[in-house]
C-alpha atoms as a PDB file:
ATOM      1  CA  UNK A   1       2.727  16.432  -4.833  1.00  0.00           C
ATOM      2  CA  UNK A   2      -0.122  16.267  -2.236  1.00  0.00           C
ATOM      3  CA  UNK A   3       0.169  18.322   1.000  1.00  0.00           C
ATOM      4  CA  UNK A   4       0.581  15.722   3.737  1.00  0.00           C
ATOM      5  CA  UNK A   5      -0.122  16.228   7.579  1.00  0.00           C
ATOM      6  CA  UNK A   6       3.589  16.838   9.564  1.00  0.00           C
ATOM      7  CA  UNK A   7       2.484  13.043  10.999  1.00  0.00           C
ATOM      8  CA  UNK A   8       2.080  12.077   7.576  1.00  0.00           C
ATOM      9  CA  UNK A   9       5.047  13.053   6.188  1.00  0.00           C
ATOM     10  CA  UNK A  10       6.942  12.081   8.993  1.00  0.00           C
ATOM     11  CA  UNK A  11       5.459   8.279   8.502  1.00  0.00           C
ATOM     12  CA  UNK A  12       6.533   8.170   5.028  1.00  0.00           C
ATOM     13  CA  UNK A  13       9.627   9.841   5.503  1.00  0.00           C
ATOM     14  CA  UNK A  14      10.534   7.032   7.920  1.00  0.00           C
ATOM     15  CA  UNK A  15      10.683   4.034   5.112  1.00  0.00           C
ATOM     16  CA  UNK A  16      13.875   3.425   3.219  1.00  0.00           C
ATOM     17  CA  UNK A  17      12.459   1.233   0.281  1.00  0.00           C
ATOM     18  CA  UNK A  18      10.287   0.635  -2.062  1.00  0.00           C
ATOM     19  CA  UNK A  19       7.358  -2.458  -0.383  1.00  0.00           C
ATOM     20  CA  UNK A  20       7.715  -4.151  -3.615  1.00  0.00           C
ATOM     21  CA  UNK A  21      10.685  -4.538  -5.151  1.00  0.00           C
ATOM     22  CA  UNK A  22      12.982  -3.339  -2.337  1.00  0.00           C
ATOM     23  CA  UNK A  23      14.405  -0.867  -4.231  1.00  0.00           C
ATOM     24  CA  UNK A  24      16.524   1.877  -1.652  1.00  0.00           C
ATOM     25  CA  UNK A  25      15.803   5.532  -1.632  1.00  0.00           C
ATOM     26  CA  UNK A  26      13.918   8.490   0.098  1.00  0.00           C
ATOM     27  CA  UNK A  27      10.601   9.606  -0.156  1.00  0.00           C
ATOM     28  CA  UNK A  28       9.216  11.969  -1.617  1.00  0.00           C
ATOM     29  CA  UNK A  29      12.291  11.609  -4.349  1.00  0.00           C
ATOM     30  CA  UNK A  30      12.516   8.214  -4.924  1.00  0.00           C
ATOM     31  CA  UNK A  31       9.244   6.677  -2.824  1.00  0.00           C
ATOM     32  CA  UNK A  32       5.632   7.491  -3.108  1.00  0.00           C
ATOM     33  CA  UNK A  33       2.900   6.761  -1.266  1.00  0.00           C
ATOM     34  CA  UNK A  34       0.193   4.605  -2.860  1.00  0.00           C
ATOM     35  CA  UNK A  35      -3.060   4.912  -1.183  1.00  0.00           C
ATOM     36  CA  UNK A  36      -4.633   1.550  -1.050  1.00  0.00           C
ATOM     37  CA  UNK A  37      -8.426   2.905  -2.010  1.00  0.00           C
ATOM     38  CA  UNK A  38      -8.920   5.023  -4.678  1.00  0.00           C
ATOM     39  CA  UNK A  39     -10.608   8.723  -5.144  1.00  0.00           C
ATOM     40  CA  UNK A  40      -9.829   9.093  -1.216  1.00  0.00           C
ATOM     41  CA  UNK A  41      -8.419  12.560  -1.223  1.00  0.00           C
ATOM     42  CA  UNK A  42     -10.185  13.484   2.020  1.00  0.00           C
ATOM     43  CA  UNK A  43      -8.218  10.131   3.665  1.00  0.00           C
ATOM     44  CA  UNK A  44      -4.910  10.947   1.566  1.00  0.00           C
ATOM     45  CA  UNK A  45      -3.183  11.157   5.494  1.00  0.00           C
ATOM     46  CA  UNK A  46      -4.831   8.096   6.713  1.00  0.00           C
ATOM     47  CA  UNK A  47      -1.505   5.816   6.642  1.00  0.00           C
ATOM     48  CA  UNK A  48      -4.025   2.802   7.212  1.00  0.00           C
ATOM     49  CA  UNK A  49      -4.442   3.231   4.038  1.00  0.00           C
ATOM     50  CA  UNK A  50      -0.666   4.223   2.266  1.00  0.00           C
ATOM     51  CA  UNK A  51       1.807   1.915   1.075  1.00  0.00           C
ATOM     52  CA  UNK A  52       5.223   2.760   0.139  1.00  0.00           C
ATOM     53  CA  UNK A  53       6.359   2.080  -3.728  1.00  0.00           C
ATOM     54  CA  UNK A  54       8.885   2.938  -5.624  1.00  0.00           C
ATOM     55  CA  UNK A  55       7.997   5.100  -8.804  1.00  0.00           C
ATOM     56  CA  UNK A  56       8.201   2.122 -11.522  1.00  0.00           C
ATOM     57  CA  UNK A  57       6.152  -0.066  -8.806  1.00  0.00           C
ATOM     58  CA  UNK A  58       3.739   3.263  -8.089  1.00  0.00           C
ATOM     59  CA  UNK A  59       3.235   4.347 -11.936  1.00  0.00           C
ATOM     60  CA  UNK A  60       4.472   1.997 -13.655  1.00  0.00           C
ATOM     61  CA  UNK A  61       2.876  -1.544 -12.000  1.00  0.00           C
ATOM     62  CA  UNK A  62       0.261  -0.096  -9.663  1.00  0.00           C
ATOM     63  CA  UNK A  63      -0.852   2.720 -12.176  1.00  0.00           C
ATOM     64  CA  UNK A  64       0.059   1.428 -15.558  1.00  0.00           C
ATOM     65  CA  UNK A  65      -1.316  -1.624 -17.875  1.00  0.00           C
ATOM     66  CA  UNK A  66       1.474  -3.905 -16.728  1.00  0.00           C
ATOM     67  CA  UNK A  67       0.986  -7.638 -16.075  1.00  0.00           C
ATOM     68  CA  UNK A  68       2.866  -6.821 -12.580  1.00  0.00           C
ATOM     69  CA  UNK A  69       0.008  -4.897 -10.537  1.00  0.00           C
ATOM     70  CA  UNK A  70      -0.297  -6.430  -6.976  1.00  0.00           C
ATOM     71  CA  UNK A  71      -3.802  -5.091  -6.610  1.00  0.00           C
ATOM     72  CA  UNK A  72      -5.571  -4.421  -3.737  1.00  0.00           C
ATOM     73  CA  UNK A  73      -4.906  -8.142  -1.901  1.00  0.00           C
ATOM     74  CA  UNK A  74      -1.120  -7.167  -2.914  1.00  0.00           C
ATOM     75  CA  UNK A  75      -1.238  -4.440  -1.479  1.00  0.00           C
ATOM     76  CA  UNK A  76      -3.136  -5.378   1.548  1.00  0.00           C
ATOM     77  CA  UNK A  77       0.061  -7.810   1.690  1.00  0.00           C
ATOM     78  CA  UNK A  78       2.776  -5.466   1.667  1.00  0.00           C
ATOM     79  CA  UNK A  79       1.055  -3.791   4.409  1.00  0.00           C
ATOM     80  CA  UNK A  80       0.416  -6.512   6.731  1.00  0.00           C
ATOM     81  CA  UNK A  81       4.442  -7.442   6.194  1.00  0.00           C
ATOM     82  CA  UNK A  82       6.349  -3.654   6.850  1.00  0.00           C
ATOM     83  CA  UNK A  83       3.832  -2.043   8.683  1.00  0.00           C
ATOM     84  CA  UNK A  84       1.837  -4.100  10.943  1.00  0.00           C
ATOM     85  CA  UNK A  85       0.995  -1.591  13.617  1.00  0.00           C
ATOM     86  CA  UNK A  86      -1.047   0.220  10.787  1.00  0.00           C
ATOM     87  CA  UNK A  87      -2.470  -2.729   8.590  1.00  0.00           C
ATOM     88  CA  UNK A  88      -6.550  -2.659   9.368  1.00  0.00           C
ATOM     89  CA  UNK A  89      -8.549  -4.649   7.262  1.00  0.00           C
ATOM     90  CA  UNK A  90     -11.861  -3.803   8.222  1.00  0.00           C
ATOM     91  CA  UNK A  91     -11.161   0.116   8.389  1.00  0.00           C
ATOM     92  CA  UNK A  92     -10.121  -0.607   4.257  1.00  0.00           C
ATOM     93  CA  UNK A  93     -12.918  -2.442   3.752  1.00  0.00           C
ATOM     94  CA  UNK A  94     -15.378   0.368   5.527  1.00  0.00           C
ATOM     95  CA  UNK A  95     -13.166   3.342   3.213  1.00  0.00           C
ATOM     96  CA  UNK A  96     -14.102   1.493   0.344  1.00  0.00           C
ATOM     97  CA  UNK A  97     -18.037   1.109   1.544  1.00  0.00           C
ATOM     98  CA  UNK A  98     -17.893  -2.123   1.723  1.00  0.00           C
ATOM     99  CA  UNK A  99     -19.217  -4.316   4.519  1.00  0.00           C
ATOM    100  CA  UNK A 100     -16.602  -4.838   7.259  1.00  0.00           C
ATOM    101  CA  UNK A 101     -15.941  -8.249   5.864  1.00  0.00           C
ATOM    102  CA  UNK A 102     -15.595  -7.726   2.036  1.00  0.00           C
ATOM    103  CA  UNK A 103     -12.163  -8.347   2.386  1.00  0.00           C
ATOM    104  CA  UNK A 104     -11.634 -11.024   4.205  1.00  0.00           C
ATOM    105  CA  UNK A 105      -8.446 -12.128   6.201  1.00  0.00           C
ATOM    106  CA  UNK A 106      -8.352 -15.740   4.788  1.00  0.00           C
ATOM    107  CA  UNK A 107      -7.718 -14.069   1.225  1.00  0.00           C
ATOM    108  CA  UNK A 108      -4.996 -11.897   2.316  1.00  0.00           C
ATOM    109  CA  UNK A 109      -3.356 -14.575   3.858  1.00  0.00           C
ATOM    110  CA  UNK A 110      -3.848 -16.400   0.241  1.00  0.00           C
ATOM    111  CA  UNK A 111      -2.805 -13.980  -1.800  1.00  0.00           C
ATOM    112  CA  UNK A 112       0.456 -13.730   0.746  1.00  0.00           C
ATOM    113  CA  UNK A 113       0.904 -17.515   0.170  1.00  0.00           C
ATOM    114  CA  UNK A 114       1.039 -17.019  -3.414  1.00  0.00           C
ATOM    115  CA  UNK A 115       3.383 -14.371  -3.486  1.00  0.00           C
ATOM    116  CA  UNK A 116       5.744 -15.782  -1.153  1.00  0.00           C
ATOM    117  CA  UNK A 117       5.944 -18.766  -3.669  1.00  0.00           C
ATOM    118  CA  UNK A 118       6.320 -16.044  -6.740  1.00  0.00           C
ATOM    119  CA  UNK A 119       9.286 -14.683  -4.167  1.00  0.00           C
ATOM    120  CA  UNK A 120       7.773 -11.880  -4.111  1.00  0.00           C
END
């Protein structure tokens, strides 16, 4: 398991379920943190950038060859829904080296649509 900042773990500790699939339980047990951008070990405390999954939804969707992985728009969902006060678009898109806009809001908001409809 990653060493987290005492913020860090305090943020995660905080959540109660799993983003995805609701599922209950207690991180680091039974919750992970998924970090929206990949290969960012020197941003692995930037909670702009963490959702919280459960370990089938972590591994098994997220990380696995399942038909069930919410992606990056999926993700950028589930953050805009439980943790609003840490959801930042543009700061994803500039992790990622993108332009501020290679993400835009309209396809969040899409891809939000879409799940709701899934009821997901």
């Amino acid at each position: 398991m990653a060493e987290y900042l005492p913020e860090t773990v305090a943020w995660l500790q905080r959540w109660g379920f799993c983003w995805k699939c609701k599922k209950r339980g207690f991180w680091p047990w039974t919750l992970s943190g998924h970090h929206l951008v990949r290969g960012t070990a020197k941003h692995k405390d930037d909670i702009k950038t963490i959702v919280i999954l459960c370990p089938w939804c972590h591994m098994g969707d997220e990380h696995g060859t399942t038909d069930k992985c919410l992606g990056l728009l999926g993700s950028l969902v589930l953050k805009k829904r439980y943790d609003p006060a840490n959801y930042d678009l543009s700061h994803v898109n500039a992790i990622r080296c993108r332009g501020p806009d290679a993400i835009q809001e309209a396809e969040v908001d899409a891809e939000s649509q879409r799940m709701e409809e899934l009821g997901l």
